[in-house]
N, C-alpha and C. Protein backbone atom coordinates (compact mmCIF):
# COMPACT_ATOMS: atom_id res chain seq x y z
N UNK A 1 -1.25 2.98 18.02
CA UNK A 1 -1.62 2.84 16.63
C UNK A 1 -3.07 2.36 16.55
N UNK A 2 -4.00 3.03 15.91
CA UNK A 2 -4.55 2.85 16.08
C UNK A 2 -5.50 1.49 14.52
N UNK A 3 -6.39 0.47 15.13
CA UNK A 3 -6.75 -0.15 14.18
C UNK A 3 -7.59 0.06 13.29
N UNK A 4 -7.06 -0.72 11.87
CA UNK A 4 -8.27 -0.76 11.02
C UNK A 4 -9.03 -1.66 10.58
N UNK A 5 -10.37 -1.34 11.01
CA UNK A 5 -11.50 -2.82 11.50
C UNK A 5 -11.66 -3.37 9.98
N UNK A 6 -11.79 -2.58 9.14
CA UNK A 6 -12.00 -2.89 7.56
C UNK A 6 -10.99 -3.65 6.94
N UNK A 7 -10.60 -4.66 6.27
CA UNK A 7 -9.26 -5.60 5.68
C UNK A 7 -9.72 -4.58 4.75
N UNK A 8 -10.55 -4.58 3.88
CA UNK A 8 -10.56 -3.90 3.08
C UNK A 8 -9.55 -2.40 2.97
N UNK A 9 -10.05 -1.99 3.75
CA UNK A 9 -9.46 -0.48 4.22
C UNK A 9 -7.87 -0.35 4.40
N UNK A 10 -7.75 -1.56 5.16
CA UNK A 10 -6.07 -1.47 5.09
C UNK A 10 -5.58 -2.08 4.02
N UNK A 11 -5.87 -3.12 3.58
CA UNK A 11 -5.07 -3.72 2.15
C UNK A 11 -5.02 -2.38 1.22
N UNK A 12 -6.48 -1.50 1.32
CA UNK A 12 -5.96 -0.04 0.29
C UNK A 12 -5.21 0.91 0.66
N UNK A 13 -4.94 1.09 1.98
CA UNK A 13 -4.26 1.98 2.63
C UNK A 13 -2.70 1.52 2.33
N UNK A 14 -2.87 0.23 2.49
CA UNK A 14 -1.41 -0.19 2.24
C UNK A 14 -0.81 -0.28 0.66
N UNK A 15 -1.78 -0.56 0.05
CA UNK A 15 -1.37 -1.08 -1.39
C UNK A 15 -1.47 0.52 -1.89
N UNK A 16 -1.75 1.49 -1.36
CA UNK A 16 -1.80 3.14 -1.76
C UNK A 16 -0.37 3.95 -1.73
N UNK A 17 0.49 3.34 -0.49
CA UNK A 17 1.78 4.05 -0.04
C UNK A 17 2.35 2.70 -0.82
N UNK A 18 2.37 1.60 -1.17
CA UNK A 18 2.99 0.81 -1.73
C UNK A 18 3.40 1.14 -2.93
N UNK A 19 2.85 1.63 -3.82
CA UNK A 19 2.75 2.21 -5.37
C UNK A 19 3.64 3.03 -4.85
N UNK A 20 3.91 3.95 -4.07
CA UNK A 20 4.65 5.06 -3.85
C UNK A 20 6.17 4.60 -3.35
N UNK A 21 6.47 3.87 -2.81
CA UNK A 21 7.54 3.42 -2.26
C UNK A 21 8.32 2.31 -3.44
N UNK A 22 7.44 1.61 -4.49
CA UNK A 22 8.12 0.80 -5.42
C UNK A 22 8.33 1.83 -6.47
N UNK A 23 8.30 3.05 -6.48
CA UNK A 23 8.99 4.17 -7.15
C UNK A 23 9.68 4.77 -6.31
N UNK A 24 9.73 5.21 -5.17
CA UNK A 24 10.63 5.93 -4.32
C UNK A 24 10.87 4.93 -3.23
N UNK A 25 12.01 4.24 -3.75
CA UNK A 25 12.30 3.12 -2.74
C UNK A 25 13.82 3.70 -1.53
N UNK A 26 13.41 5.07 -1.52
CA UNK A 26 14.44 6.05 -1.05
C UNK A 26 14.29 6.94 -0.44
N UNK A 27 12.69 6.76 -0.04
CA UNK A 27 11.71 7.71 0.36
C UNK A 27 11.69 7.10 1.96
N UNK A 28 12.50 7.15 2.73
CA UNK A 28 12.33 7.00 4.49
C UNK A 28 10.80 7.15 4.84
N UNK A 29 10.22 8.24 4.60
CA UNK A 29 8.76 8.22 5.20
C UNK A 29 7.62 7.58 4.68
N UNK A 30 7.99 7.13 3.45
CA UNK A 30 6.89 6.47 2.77
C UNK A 30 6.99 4.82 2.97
N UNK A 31 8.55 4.43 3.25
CA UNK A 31 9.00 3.16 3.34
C UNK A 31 8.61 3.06 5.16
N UNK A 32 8.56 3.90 5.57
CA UNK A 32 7.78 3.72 7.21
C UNK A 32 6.54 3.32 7.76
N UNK A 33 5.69 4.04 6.12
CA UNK A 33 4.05 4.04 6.52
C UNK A 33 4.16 3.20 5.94
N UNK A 34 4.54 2.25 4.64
CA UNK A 34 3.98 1.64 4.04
C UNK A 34 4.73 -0.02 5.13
N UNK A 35 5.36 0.10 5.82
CA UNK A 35 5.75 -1.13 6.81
C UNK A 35 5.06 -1.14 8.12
N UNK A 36 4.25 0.07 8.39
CA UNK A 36 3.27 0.43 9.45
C UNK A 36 1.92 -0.24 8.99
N UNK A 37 1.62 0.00 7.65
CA UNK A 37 0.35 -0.86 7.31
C UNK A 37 0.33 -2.11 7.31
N UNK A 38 1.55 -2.66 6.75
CA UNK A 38 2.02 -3.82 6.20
C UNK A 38 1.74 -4.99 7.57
N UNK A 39 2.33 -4.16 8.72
CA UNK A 39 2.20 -4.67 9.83
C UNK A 39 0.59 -5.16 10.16
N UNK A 40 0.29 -3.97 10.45
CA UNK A 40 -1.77 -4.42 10.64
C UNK A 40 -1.89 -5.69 9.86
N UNK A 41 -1.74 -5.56 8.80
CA UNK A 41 -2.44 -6.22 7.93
C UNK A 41 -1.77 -7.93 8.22
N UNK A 42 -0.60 -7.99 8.58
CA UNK A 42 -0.02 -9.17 9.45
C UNK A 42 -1.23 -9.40 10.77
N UNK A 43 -0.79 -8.92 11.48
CA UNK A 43 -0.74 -8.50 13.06
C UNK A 43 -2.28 -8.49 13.68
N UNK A 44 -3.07 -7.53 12.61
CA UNK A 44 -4.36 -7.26 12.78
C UNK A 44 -5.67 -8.39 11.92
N UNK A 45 -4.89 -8.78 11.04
CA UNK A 45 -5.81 -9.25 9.91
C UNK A 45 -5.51 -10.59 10.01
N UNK A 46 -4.38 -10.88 10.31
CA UNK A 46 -3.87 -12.54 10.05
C UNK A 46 -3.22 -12.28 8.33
N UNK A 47 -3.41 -11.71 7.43
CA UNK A 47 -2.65 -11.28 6.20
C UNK A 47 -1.19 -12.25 5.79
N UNK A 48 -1.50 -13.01 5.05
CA UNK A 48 0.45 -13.60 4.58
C UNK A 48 0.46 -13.33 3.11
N UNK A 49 1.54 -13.68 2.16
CA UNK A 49 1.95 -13.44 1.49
C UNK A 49 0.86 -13.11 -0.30
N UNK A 50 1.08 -11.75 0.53
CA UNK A 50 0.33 -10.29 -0.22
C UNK A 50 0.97 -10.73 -2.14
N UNK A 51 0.35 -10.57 -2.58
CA UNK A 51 0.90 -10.31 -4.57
C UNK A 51 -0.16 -9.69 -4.59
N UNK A 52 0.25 -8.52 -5.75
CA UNK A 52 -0.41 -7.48 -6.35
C UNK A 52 -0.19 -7.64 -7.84
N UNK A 53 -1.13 -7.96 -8.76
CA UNK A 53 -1.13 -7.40 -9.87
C UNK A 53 -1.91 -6.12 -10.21
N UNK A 54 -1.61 -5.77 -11.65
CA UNK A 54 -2.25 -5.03 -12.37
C UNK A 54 -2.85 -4.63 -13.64
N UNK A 55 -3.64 -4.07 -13.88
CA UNK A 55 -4.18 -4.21 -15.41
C UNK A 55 -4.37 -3.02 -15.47
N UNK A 56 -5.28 -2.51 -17.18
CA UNK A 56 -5.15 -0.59 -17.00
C UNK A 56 -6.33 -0.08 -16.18
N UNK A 57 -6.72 -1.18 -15.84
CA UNK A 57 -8.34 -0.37 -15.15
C UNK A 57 -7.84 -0.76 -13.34
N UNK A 58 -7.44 -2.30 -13.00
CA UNK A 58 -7.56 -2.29 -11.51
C UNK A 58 -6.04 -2.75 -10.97
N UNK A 59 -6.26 -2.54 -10.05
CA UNK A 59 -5.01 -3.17 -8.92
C UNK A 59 -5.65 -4.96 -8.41
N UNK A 60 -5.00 -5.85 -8.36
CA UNK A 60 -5.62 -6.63 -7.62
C UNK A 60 -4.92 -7.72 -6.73
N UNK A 61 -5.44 -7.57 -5.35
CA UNK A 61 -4.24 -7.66 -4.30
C UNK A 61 -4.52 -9.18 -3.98
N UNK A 62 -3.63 -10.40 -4.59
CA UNK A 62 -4.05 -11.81 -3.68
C UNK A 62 -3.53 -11.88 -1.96
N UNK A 63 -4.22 -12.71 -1.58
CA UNK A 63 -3.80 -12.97 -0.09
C UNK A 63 -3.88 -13.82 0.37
N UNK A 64 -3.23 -14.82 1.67
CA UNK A 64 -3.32 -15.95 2.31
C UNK A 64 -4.08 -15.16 3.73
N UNK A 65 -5.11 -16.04 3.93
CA UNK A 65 -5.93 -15.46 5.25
C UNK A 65 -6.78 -16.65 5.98
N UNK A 66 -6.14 -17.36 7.32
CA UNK A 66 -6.95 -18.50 7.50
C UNK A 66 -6.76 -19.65 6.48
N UNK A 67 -6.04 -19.83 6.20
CA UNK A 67 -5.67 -20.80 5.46
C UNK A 67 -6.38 -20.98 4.31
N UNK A 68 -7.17 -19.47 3.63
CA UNK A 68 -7.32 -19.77 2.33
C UNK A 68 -7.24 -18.72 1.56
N UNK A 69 -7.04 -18.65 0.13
CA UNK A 69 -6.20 -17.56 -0.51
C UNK A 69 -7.39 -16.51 -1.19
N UNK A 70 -6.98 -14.99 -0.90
CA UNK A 70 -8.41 -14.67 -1.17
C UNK A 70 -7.71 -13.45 -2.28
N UNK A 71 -8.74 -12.79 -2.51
CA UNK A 71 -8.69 -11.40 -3.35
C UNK A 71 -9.65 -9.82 -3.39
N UNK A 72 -9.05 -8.87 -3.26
CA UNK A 72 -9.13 -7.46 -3.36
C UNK A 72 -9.29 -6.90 -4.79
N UNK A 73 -9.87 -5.94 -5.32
CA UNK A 73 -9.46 -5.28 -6.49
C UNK A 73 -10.05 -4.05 -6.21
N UNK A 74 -9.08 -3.39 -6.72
CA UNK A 74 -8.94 -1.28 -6.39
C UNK A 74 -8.65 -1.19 -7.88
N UNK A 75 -9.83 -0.10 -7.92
CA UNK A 75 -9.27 0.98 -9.45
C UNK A 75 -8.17 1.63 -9.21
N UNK A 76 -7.26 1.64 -10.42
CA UNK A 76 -6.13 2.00 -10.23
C UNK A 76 -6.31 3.29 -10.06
N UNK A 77 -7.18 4.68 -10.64
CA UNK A 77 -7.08 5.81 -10.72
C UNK A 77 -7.33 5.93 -8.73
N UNK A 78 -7.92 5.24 -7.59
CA UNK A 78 -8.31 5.48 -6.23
C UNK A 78 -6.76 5.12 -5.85
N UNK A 79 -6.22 3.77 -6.41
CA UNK A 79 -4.56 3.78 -5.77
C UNK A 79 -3.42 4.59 -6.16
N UNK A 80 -3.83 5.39 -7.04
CA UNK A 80 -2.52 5.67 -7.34
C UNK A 80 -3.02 7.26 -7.79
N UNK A 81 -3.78 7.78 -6.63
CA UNK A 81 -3.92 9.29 -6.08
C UNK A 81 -2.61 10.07 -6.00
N UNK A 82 -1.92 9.07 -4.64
CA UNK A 82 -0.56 10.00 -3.93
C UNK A 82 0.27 9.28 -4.71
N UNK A 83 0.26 8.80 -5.78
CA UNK A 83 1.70 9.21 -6.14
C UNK A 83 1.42 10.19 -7.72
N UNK A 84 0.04 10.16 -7.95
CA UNK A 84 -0.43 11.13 -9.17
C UNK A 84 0.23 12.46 -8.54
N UNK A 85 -0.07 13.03 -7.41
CA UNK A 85 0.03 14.05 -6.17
C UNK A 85 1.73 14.37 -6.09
N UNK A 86 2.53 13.49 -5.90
CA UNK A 86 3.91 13.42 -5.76
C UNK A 86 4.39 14.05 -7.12
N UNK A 87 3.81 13.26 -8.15
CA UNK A 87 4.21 13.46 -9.46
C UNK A 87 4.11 14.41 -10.41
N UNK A 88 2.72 14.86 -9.70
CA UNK A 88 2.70 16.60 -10.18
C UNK A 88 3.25 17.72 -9.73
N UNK A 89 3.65 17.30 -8.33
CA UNK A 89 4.18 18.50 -7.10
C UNK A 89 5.41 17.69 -6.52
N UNK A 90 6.48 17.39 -7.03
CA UNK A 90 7.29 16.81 -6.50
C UNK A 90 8.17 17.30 -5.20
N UNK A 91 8.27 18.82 -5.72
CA UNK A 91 8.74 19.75 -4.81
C UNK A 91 7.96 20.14 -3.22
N UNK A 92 6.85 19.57 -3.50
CA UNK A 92 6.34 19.43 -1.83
C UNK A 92 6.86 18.14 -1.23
N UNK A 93 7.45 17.28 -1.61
CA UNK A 93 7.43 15.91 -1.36
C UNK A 93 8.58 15.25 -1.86
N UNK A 94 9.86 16.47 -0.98
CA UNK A 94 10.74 15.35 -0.93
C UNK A 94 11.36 14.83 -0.47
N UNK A 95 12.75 13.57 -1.05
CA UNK A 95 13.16 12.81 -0.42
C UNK A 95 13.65 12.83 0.84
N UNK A 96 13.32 12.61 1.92
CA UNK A 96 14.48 12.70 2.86
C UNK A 96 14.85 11.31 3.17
N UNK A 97 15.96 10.97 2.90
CA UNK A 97 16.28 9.20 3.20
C UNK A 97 16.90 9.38 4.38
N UNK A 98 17.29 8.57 5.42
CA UNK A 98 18.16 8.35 6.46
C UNK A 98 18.93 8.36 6.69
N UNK A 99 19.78 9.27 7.61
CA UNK A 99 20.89 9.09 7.65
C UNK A 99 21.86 8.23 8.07
């Protein structure tokens, strides 16, 4: 697996398949990647307990890092691409849950 040197980069990578999985919480492959990022962002970053709000313009991700609590903010129209993508073309993109 390979890393991502940017916190930046992964908190969006993650908070990107996240939007997608708190609507398709049934979605096996999306609930994979989005626990694959989730991980880095533990593992790689030092990352603890992630909250996300939102407003109509941004996403904004709090975080515990080093023992002090920090913050992210993503336009919502950059996070919420793939599931705009899902939502128009559902039929490329679907469920397969686990058996």
């Amino acid at each position: 697996m390979a890393m991502i040197k940017s916190l930046q980069d992964a908190l969006y990578n993650w908070l990107t398949i996240k939007v997608v999985t708190d609507v398709r919480p049934d979605d096996a492959a999306a609930l994979e990647t989005e626990e694959m990022f989730f991980g880095m962002l533990e593992n790689e970053h030092g990352v603890s307990d992630i909250e996300v709000t939102k407003d109509d313009v941004m996403y904004y991700v709090h975080y515990q890092q080093k023992g002090e609590r920090k913050m992210y903010r993503y336009p919502r129209e950059l996070i919420e691409v793939m599931l705009d993508q899902i939502n128009a073309e559902p039929e490329k993109y679907r469920n397969f849950p686990e058996e």
